[in-house]
C-alpha atoms as a PDB file:
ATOM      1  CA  UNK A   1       2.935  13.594  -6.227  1.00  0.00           C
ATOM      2  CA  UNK A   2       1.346  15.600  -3.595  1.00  0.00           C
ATOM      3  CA  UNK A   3       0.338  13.965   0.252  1.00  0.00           C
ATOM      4  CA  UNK A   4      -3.187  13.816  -0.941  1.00  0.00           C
ATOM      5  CA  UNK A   5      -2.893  12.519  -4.053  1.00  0.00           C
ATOM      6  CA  UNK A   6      -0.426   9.695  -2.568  1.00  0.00           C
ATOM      7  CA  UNK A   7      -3.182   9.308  -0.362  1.00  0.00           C
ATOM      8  CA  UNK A   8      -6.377   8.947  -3.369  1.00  0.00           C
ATOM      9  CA  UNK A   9      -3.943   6.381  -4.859  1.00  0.00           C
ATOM     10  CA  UNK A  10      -3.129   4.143  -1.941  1.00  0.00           C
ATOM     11  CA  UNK A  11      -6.647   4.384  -1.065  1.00  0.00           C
ATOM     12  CA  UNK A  12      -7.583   3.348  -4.840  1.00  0.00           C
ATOM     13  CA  UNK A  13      -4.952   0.587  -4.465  1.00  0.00           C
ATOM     14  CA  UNK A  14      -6.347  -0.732  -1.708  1.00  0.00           C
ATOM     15  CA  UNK A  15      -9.758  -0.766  -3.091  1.00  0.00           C
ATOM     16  CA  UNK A  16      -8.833  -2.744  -6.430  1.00  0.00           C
ATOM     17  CA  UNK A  17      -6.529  -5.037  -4.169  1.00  0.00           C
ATOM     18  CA  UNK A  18      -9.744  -5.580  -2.008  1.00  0.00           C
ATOM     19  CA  UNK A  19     -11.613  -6.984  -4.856  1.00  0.00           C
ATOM     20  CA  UNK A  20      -8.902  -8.864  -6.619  1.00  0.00           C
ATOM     21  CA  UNK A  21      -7.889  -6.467  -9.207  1.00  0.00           C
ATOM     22  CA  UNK A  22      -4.145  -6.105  -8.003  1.00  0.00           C
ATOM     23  CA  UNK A  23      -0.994  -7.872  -6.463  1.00  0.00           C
ATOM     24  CA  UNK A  24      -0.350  -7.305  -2.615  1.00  0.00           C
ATOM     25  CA  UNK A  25       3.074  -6.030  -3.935  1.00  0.00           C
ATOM     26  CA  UNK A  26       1.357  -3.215  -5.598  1.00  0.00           C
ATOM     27  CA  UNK A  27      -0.228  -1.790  -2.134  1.00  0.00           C
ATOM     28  CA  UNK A  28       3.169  -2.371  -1.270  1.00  0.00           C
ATOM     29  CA  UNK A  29       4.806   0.429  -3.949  1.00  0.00           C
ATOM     30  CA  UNK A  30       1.869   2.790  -3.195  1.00  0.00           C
ATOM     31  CA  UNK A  31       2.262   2.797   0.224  1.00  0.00           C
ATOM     32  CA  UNK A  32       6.644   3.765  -0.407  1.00  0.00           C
ATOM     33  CA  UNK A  33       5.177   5.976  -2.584  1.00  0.00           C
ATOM     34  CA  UNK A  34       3.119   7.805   0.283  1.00  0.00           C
ATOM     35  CA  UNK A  35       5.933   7.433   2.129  1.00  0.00           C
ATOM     36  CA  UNK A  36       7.969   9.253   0.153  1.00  0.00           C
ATOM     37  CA  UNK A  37       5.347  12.445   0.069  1.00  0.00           C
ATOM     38  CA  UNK A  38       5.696  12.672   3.586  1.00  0.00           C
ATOM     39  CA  UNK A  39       2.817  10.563   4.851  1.00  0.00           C
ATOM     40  CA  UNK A  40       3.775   8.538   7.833  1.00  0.00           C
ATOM     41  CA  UNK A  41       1.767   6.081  10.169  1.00  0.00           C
ATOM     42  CA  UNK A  42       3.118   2.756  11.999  1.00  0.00           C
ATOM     43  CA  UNK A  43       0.882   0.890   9.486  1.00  0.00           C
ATOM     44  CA  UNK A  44       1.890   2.753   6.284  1.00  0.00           C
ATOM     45  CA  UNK A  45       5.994   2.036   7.377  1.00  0.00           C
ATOM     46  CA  UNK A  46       5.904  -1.713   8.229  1.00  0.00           C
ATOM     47  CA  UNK A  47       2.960  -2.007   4.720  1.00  0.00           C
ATOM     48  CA  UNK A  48       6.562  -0.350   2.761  1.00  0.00           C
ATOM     49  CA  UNK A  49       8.563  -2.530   4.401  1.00  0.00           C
ATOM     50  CA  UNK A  50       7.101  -5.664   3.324  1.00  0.00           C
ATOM     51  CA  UNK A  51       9.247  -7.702   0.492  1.00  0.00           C
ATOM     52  CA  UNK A  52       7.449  -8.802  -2.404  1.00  0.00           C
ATOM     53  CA  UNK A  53       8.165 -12.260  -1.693  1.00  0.00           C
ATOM     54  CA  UNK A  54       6.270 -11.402   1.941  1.00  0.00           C
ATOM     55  CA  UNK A  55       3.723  -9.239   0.722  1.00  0.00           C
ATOM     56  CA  UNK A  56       1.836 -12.672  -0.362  1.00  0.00           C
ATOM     57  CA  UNK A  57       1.960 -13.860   2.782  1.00  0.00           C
ATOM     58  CA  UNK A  58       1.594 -10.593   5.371  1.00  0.00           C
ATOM     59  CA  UNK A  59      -1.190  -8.767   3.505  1.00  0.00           C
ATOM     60  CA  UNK A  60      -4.285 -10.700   4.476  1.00  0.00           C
ATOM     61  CA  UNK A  61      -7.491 -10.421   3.280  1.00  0.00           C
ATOM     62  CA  UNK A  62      -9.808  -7.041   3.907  1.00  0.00           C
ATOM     63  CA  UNK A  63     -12.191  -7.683   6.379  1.00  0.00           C
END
């Protein structure tokens, strides 16, 4: 996967997340995925470093 499509698909994660479509643990994978492409932001690293288990908790609602 390229930087911008790891991009489109955190950003598409984040949209069906938004509206109740996913998990929090799956903005979790897309955002090791982006990660892994090369992006990098203080957000994106502590989003990837949430557990599963804390995912629930740490990824509050959009607002």
């Amino acid at each position: 996967m390229t930087p911008d499509g790891a991009r489109a698909h955190l950003y598409d994660r984040a949209a069906l997340w938004a509206i109740g479509e996913l998990r929090a643990r799956d903005i979790v994978d897309a955002a090791c995925a982006a990660l892994v492409t090369g992006l990098d932001t203080p957000a994106l690293r502590v989003l990837a470093a949430c557990t599963y288990r804390a995912s629930r908790r740490r990824i509050g609602p959009v607002r």
